[in-house]
Protein backbone atom coordinates (compact mmCIF):
# COMPACT_ATOMS: atom_id res chain seq x y z
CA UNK A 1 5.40 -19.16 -63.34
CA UNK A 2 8.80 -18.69 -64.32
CA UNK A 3 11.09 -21.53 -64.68
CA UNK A 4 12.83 -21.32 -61.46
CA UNK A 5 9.66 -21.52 -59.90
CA UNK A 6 8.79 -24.55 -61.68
CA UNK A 7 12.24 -26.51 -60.86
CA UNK A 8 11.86 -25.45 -57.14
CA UNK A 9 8.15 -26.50 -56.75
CA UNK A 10 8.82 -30.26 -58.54
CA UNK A 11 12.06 -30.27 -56.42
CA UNK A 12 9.49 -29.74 -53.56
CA UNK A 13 6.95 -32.27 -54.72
CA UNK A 14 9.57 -35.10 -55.20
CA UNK A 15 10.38 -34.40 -51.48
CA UNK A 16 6.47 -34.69 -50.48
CA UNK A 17 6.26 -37.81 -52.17
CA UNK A 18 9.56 -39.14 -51.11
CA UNK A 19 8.33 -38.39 -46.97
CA UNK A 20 4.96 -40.03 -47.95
CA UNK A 21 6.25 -42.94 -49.39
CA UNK A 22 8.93 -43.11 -46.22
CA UNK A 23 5.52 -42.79 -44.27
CA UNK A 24 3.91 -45.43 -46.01
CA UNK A 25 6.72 -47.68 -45.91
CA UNK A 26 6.22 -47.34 -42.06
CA UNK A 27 2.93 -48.53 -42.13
CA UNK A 28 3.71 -52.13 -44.63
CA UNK A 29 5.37 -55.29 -42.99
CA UNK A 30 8.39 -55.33 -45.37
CA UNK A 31 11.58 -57.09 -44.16
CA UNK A 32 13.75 -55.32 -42.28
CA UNK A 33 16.92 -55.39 -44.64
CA UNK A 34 14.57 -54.27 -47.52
CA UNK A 35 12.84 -51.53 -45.29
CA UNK A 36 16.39 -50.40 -44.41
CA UNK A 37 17.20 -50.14 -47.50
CA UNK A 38 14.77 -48.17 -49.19
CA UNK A 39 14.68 -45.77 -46.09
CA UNK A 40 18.97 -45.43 -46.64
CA UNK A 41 17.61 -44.54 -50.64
CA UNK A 42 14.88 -41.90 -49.92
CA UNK A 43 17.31 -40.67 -47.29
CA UNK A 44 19.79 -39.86 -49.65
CA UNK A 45 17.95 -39.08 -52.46
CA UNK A 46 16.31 -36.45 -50.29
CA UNK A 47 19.40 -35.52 -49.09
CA UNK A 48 21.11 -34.45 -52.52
CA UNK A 49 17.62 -32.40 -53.52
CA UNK A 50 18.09 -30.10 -50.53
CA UNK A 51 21.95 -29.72 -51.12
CA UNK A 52 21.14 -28.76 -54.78
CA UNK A 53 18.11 -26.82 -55.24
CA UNK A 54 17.73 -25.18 -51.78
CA UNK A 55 21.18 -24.64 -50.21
CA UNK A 56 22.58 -23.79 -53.20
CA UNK A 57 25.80 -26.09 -52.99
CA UNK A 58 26.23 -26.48 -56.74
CA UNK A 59 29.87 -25.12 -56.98
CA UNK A 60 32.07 -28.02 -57.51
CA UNK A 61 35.64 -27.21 -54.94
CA UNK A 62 32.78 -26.11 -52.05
CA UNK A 63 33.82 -27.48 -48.72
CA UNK A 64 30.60 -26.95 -47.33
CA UNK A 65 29.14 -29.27 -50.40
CA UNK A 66 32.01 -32.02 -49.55
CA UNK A 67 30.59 -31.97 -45.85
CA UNK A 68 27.27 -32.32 -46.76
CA UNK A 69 27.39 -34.99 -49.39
CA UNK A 70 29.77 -37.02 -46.97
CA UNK A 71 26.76 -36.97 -44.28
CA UNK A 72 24.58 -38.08 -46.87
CA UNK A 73 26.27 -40.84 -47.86
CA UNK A 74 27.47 -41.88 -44.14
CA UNK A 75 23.69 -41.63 -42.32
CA UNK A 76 22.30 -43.63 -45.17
CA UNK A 77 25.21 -45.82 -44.18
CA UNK A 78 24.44 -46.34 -40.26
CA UNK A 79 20.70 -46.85 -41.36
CA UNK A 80 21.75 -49.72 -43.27
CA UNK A 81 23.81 -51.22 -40.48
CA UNK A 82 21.54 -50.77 -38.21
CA UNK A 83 18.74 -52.52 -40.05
CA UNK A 84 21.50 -55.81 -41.05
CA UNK A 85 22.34 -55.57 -37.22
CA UNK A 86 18.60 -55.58 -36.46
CA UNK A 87 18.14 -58.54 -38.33
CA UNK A 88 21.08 -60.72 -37.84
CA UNK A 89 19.71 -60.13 -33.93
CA UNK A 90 16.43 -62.30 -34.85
């Protein structure tokens, strides 16, 4: 296994683990703010593994990078007001 290979299959592990651990989150009784936020993390994190190491978008003045960090950054965003305006309605 070359080292391409290599990057792409722990890229692909980190992501397993990351949806596990969103799934297992689920399943715990964790606060709402702290759920919120750790979904808004994985999110993210998730997020900037596929821009990099699947779509390609490595290329610093790429518009199409731009777009897709901004979305990454804003729907982490909504799921953290959502989860303070889920909370503030208890």
């Amino acid at each position: 296994m070359n080292t391409q290979e290599r990057n792409v299959t722990r890229v692909w592990l980190a992501l397993v683990a990351l949806t596990l651990g969103s799934a297992w989150l689920g399943e715990e009784g964790w606060p709402v703010l702290v759920t919120a936020l750790v979904v808004a993390l994985i999110v993210a994190a998730k997020g900037l593994l596929v821009i990099r190491h699947y779509m390609g978008l490595v290329e610093e003045g790429s518009r199409l990078r731009s777009v897709m960090r901004l979305y990454f950054v804003v729907v982490p965003a909504l799921i953290l007001v959502a989860g303070g305006a889920s909370w503030l309605a208890v």
